[in-house]
C-alpha atoms as a PDB file:
ATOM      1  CA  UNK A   1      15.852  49.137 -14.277  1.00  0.00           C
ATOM      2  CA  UNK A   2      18.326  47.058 -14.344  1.00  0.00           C
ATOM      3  CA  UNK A   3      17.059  44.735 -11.746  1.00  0.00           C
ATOM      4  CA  UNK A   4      14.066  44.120 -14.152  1.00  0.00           C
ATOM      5  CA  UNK A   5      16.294  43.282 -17.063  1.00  0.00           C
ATOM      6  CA  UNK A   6      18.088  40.677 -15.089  1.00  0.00           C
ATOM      7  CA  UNK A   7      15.024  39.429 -13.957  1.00  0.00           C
ATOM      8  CA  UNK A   8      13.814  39.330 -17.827  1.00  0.00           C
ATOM      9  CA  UNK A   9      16.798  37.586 -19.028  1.00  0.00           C
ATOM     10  CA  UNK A  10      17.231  35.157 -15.925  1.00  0.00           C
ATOM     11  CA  UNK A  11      13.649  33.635 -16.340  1.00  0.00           C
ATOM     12  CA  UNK A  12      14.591  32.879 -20.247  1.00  0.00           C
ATOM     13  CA  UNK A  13      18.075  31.529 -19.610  1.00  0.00           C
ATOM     14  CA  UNK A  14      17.574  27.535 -20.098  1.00  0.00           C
ATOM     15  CA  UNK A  15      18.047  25.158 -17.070  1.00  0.00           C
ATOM     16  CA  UNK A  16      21.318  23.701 -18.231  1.00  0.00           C
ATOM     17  CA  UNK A  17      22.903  26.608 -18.542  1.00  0.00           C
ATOM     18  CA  UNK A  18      22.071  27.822 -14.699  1.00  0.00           C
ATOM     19  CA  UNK A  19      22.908  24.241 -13.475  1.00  0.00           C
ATOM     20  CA  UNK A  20      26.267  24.553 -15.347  1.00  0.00           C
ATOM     21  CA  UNK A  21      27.469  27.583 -14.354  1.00  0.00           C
ATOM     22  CA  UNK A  22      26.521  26.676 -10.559  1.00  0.00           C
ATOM     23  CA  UNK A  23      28.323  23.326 -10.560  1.00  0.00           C
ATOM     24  CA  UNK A  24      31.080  25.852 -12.118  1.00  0.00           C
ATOM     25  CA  UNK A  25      31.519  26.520  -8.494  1.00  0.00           C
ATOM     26  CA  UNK A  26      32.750  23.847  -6.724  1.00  0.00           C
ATOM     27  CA  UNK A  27      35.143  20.631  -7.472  1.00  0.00           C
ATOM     28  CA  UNK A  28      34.139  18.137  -9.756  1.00  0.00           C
ATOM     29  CA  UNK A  29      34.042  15.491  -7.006  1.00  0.00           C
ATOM     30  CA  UNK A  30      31.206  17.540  -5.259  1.00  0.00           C
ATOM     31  CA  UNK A  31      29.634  19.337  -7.986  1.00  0.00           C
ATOM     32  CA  UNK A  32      28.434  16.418  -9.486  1.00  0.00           C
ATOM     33  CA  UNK A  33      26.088  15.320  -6.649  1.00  0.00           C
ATOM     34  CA  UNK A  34      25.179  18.442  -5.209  1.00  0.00           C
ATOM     35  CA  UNK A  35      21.784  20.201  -5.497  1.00  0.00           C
ATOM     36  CA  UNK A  36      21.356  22.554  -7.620  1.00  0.00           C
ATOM     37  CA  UNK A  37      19.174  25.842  -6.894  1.00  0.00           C
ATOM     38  CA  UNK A  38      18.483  29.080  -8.325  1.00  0.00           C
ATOM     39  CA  UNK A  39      17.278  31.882  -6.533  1.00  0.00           C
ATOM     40  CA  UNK A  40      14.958  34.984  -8.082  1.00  0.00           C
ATOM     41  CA  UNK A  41      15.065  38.644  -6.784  1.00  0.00           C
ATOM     42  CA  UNK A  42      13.567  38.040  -3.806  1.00  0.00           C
ATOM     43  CA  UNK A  43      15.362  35.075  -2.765  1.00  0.00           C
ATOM     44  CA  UNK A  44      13.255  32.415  -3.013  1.00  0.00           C
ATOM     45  CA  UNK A  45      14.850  29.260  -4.122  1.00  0.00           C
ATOM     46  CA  UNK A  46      13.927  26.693  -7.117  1.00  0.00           C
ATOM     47  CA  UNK A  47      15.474  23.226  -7.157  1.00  0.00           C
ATOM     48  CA  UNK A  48      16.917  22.815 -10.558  1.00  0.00           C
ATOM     49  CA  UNK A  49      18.856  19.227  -9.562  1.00  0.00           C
ATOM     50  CA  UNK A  50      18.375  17.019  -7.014  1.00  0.00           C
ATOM     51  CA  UNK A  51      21.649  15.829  -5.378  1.00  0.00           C
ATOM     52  CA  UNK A  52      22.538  13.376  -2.757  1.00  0.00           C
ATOM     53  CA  UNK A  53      25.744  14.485  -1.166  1.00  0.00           C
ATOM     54  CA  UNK A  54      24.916  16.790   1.466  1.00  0.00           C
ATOM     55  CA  UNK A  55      26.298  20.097  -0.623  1.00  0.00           C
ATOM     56  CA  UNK A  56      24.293  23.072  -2.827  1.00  0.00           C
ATOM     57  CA  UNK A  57      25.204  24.484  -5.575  1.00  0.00           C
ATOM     58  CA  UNK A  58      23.523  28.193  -6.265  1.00  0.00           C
ATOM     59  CA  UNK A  59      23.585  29.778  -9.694  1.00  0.00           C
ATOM     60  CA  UNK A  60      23.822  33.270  -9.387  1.00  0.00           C
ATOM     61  CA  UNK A  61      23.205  36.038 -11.644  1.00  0.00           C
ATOM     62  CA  UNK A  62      25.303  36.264 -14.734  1.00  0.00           C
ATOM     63  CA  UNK A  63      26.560  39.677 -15.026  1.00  0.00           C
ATOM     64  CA  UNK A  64      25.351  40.664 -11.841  1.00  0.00           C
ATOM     65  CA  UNK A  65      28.297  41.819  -9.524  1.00  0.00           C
ATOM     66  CA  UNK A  66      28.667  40.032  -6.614  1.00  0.00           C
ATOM     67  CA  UNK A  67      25.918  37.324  -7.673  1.00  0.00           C
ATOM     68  CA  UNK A  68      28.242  34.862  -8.319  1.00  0.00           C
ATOM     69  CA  UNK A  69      27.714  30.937  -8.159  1.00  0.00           C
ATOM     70  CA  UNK A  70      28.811  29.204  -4.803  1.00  0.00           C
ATOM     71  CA  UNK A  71      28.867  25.470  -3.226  1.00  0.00           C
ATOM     72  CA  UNK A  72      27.943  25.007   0.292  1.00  0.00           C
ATOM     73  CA  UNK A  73      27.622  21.669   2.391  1.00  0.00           C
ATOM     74  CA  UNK A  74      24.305  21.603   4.682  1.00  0.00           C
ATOM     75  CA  UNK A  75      26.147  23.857   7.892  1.00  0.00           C
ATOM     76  CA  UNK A  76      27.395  26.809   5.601  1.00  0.00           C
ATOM     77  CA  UNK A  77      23.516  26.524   3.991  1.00  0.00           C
ATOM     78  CA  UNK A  78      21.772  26.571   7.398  1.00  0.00           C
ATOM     79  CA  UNK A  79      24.336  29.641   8.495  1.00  0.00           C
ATOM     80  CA  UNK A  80      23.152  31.508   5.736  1.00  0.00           C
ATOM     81  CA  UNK A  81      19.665  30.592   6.858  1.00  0.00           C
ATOM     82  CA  UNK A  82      19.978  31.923  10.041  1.00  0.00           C
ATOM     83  CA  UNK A  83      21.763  34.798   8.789  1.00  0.00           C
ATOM     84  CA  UNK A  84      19.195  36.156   6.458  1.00  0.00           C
ATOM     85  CA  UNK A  85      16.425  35.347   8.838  1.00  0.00           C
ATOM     86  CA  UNK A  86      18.614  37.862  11.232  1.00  0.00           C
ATOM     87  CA  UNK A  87      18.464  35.010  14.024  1.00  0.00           C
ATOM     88  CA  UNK A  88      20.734  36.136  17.332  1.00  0.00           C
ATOM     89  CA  UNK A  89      22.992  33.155  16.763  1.00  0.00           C
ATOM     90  CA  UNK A  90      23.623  30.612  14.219  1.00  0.00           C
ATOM     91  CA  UNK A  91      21.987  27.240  14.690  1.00  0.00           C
ATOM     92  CA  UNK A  92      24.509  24.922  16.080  1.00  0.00           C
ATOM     93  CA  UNK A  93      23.402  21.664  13.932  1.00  0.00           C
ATOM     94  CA  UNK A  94      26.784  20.240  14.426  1.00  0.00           C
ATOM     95  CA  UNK A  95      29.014  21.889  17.414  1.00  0.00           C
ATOM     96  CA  UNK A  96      32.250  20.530  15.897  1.00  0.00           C
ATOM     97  CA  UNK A  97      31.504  20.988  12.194  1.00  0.00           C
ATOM     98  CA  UNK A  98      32.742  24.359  10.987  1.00  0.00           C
ATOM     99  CA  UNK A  99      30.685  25.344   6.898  1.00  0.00           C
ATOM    100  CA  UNK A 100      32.459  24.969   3.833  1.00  0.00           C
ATOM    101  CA  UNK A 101      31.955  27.379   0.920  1.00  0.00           C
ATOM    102  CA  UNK A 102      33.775  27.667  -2.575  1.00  0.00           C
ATOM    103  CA  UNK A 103      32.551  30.175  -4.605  1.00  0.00           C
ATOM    104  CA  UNK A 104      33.515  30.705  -8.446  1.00  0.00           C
ATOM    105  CA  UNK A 105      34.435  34.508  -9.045  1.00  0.00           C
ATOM    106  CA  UNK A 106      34.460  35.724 -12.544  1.00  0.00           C
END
């Protein structure tokens, strides 16, 4: 039930306020030319912003625990691509290059 209601209220949220609270996420610096996605119950994503920098921002669910919004450059995005699609390993894109993440709690 409460999935639903999320759902409900997530599809009549407006754009800016999903791209806000996902750049909310990260540093200004990155934020600002990052991509910006937002992902329904099911996962599947929907580019909000095009960016140009290499880094994601995701919205998350607000009032959803544990939804929260995140930045990611491209290796900490293709881990978590590998992750959910439960591969063995992750894809090693860049041997030396270890993922960033900042996430914004609250």
């Amino acid at each position: 039930m409460l999935l639903s209601a999320t759902a409900s209220s997530a599809a009549t949220e407006p754009v800016a306020a999903k791209i806000a609270r996902a750049v909310s996420a990260g540093p200004a610096s990155i934020a600002a030319k990052a991509t910006v996605l937002d992902m329904d119950a099911s996962g599947k994503a929907t580019v909000l912003r095009k960016g140009s920098n290499g880094w994601t921002c995701i919205a998350g669910h607000k009032g959803v625990v544990g939804d929260d919004p995140m930045c990611a450059d491209a290796a900490a995005m293709q881990w978590a691509a590998d992750w959910m699609g439960h591969k063995p390993k992750p894809t090693d894109v860049a041997p030396d290059v270890r993922p960033r993440i900042t996430v914004s709690l609250g």
